[in-house]
N, C-alpha and C. Protein backbone atom coordinates (compact mmCIF):
# COMPACT_ATOMS: atom_id res chain seq x y z
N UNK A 1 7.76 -21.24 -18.56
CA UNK A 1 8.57 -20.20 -17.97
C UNK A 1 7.67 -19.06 -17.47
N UNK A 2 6.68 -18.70 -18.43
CA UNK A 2 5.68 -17.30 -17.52
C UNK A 2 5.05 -18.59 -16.98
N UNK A 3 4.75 -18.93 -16.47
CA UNK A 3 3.86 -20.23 -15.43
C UNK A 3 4.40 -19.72 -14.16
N UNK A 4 5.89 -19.79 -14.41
CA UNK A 4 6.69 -20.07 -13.07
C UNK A 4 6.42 -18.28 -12.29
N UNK A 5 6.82 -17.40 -13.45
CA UNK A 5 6.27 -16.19 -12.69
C UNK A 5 5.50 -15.70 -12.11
N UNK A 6 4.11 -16.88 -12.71
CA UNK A 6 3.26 -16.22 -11.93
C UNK A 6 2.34 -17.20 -10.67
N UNK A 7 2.81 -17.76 -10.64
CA UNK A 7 2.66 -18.54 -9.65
C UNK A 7 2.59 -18.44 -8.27
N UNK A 8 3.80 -17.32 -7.57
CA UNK A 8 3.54 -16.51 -6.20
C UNK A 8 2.17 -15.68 -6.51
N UNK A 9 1.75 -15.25 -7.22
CA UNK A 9 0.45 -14.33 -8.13
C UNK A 9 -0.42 -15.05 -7.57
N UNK A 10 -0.61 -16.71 -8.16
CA UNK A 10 -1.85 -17.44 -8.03
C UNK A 10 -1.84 -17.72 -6.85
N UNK A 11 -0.49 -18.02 -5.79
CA UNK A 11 -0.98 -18.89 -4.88
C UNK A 11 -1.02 -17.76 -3.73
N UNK A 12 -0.94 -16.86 -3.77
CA UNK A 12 -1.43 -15.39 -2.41
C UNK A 12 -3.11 -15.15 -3.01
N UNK A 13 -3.21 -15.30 -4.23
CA UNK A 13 -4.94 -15.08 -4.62
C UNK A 13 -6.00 -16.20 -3.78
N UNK A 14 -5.32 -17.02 -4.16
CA UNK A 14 -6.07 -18.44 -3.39
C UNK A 14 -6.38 -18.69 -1.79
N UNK A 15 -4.86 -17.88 -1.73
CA UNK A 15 -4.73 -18.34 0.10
C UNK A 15 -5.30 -16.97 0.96
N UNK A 16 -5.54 -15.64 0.29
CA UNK A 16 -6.24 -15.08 1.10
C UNK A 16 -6.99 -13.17 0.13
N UNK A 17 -8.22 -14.31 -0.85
CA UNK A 17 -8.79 -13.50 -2.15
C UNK A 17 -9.15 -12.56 -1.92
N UNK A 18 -9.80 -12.33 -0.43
CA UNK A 18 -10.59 -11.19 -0.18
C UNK A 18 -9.24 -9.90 0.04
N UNK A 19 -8.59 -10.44 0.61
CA UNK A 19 -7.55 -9.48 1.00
C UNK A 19 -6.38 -8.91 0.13
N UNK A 20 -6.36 -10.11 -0.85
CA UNK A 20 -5.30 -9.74 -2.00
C UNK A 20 -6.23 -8.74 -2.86
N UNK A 21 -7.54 -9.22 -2.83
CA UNK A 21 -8.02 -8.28 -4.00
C UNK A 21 -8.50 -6.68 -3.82
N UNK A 22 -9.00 -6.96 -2.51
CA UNK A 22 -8.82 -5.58 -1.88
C UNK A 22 -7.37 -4.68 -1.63
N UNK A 23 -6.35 -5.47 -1.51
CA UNK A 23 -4.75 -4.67 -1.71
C UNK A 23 -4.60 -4.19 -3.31
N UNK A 24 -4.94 -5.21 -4.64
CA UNK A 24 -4.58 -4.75 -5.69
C UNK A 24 -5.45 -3.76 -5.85
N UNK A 25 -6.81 -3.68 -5.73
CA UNK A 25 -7.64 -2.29 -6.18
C UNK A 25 -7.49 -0.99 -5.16
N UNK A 26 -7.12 -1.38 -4.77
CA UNK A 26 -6.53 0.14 -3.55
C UNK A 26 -4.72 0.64 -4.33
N UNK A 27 -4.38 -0.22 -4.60
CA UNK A 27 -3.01 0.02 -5.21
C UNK A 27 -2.91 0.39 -6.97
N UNK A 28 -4.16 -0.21 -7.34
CA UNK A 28 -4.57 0.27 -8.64
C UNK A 28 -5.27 1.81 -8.38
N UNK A 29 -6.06 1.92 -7.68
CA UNK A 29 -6.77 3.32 -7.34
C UNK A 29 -5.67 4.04 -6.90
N UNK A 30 -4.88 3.95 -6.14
CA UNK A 30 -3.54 4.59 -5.70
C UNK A 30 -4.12 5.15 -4.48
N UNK A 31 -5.03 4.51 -3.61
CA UNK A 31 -5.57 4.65 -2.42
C UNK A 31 -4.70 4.93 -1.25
N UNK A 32 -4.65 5.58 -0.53
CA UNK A 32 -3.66 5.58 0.91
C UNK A 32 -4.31 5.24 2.03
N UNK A 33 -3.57 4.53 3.08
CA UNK A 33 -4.68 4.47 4.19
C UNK A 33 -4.58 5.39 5.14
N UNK A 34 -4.09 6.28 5.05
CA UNK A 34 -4.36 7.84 5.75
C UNK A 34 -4.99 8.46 5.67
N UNK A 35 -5.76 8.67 4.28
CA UNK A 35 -6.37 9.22 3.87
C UNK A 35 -7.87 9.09 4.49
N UNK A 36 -8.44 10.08 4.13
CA UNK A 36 -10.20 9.79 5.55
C UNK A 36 -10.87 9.11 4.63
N UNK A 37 -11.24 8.83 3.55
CA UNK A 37 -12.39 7.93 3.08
C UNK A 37 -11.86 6.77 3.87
N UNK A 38 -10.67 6.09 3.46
CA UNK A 38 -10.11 4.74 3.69
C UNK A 38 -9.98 4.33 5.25
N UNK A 39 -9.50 6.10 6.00
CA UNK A 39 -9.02 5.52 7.26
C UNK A 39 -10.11 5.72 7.97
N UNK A 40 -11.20 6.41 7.94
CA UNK A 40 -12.67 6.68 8.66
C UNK A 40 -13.48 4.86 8.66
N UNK A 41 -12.73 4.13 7.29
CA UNK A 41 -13.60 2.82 7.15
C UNK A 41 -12.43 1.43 7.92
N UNK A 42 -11.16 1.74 8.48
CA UNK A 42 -10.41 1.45 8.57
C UNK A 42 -10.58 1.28 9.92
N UNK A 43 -11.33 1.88 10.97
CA UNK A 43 -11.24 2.50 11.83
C UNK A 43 -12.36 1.89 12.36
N UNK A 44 -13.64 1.90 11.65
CA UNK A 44 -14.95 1.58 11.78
C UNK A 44 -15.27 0.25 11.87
N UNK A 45 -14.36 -0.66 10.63
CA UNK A 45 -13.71 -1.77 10.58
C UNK A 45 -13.00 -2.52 12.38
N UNK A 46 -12.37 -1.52 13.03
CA UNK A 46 -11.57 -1.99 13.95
C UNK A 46 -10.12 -2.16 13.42
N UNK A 47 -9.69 -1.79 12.53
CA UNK A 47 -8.49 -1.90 12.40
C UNK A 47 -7.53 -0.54 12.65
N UNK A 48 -6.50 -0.56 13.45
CA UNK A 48 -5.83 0.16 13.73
C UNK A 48 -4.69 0.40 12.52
N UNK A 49 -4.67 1.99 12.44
CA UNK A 49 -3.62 1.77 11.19
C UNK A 49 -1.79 1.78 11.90
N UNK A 50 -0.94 1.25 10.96
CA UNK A 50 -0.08 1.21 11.58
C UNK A 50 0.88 1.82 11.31
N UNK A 51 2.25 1.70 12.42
CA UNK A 51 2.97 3.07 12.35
C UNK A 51 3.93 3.12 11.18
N UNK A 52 4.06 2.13 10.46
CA UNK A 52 4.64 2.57 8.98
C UNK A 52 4.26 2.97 8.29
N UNK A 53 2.99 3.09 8.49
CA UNK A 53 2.41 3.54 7.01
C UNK A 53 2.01 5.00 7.89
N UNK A 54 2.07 5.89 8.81
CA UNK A 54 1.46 6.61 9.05
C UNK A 54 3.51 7.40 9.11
N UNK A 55 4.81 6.74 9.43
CA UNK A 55 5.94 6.96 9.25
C UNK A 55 5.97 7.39 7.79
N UNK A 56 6.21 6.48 7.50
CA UNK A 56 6.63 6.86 5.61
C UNK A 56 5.44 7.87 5.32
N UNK A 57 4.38 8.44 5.59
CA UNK A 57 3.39 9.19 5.16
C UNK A 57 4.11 10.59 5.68
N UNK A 58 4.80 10.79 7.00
CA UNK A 58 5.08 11.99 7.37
C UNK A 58 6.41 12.36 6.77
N UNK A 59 7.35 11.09 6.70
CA UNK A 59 9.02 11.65 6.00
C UNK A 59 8.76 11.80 4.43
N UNK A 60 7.67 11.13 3.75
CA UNK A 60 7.45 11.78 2.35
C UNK A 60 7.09 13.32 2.49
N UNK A 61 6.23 13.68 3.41
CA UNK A 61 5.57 14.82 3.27
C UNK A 61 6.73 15.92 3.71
N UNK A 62 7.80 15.49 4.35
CA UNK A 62 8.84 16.60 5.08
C UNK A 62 9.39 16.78 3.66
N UNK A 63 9.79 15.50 3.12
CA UNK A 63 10.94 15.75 1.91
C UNK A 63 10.36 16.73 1.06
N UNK A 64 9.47 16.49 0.83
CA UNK A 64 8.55 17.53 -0.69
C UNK A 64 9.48 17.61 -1.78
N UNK A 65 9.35 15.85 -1.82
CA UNK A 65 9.51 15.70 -3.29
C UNK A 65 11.05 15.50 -3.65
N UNK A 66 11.08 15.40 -5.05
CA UNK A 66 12.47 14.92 -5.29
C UNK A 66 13.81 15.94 -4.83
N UNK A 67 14.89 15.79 -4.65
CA UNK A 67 15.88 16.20 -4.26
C UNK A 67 17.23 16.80 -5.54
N UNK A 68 17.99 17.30 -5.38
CA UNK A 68 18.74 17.69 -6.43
C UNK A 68 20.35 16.73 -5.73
N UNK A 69 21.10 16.33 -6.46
CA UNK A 69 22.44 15.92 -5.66
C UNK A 69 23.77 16.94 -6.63
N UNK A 70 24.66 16.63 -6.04
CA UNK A 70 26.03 17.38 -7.08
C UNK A 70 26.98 16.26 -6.73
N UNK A 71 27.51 15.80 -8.07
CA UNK A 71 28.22 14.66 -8.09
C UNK A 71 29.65 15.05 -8.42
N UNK A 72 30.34 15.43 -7.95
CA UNK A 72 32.08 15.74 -7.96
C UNK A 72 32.95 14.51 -8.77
């Protein structure tokens, strides 16, 4: 039964290591790719960053943070 869980785990490690492992340690570091260390190497790389991640970077930053609601 944990076999079966982890199995999408093993088989994205296998099919593309360099890239999975570079996503988990950027997501473990809590890395952004906006950010200039990442996006200066991102860039240098040839990779263009893209507009979701540069979207969700600006509507987090409008919200500032959690919200209050009133529930009637």
């Amino acid at each position: 039964m944990f076999l079966d869980e982890l199995t999408p785990f093993v088989q994205e490690l296998t099919a593309h290591p360099v890239a999975f492992l570079g996503g988990l340690t950027s997501g473990l570091l809590r890395l952004s790719l906006a950010d200039d260390p990442v996006k200066s190497w991102l860039q240098n790389q040839g990779v263009a960053p893209t507009a979701a991640a540069d979207g969700f970077d600006r509507a987090s930053s409008r919200n500032g943070g959690p919200q209050s609601i009133s529930i009637d």
